[in-house]
Protein backbone atom coordinates (compact mmCIF):
# COMPACT_ATOMS: atom_id res chain seq x y z
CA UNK A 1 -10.36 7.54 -8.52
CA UNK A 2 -12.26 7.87 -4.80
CA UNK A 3 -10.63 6.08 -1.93
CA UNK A 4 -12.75 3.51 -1.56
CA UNK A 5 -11.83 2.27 -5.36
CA UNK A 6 -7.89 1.99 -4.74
CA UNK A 7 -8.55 0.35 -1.85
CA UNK A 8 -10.58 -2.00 -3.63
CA UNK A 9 -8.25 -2.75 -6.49
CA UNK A 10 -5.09 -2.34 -4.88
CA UNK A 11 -4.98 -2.97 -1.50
CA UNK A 12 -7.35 -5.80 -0.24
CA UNK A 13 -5.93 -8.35 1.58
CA UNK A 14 -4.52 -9.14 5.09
CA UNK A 15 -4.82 -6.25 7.76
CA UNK A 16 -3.13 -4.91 9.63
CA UNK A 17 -0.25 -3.92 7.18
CA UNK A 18 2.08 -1.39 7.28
CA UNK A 19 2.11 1.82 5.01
CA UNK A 20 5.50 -0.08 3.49
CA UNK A 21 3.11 -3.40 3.16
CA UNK A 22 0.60 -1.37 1.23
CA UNK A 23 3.24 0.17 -0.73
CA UNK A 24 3.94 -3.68 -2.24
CA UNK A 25 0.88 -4.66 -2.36
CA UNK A 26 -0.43 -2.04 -4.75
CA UNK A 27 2.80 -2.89 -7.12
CA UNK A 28 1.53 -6.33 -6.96
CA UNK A 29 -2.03 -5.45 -8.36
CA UNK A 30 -0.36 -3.06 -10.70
CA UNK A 31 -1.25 0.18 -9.46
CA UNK A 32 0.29 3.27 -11.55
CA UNK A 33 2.96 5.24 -9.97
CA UNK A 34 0.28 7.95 -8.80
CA UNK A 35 -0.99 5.32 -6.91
CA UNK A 36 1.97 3.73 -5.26
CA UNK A 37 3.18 7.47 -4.57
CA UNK A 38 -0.02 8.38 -2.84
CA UNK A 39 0.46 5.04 -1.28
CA UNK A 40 3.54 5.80 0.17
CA UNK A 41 3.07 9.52 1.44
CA UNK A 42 0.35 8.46 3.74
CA UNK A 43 0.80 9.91 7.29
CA UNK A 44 -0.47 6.97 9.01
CA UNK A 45 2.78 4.62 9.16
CA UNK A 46 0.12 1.11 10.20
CA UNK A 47 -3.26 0.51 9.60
CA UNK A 48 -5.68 -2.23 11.15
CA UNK A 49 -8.15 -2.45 8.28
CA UNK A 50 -9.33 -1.07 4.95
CA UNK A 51 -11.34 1.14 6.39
CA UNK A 52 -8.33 2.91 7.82
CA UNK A 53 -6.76 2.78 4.75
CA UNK A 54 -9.53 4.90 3.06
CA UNK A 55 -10.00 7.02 6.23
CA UNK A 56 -6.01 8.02 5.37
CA UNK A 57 -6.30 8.86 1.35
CA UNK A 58 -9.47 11.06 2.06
CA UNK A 59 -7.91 13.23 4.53
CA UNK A 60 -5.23 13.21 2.39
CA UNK A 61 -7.51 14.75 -1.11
């Protein structure tokens, strides 16, 4: 799964959000623990829009 398509499934909505924000979100959508983990071991602790968000879980893979 790229970035761009967690983003998409789990994580739209409001922006900014913090990492902890995203974290609940993507439980909300039902995201798979792999998800929510990868989620939650971002570096970035606030992001201002998706875009960030996908930025973050590319440098991360």
């Amino acid at each position: 799964m790229t970035a761009s398509t967690v983003v998409q499934k789990y994580l739209m909505g409001d922006y900014p959000a913090s990492r902890d924000e995203l974290v609940d979100r993507a439980r909300r959508q039902g995201a798979d623990q792999a998800i929510v983990s990868l989620v939650r071991n971002l570096q970035v602790e606030r992001f201002t829009s998706a875009a960030d968000v996908e930025r973050a879980l590319g440098e991360e893979h």
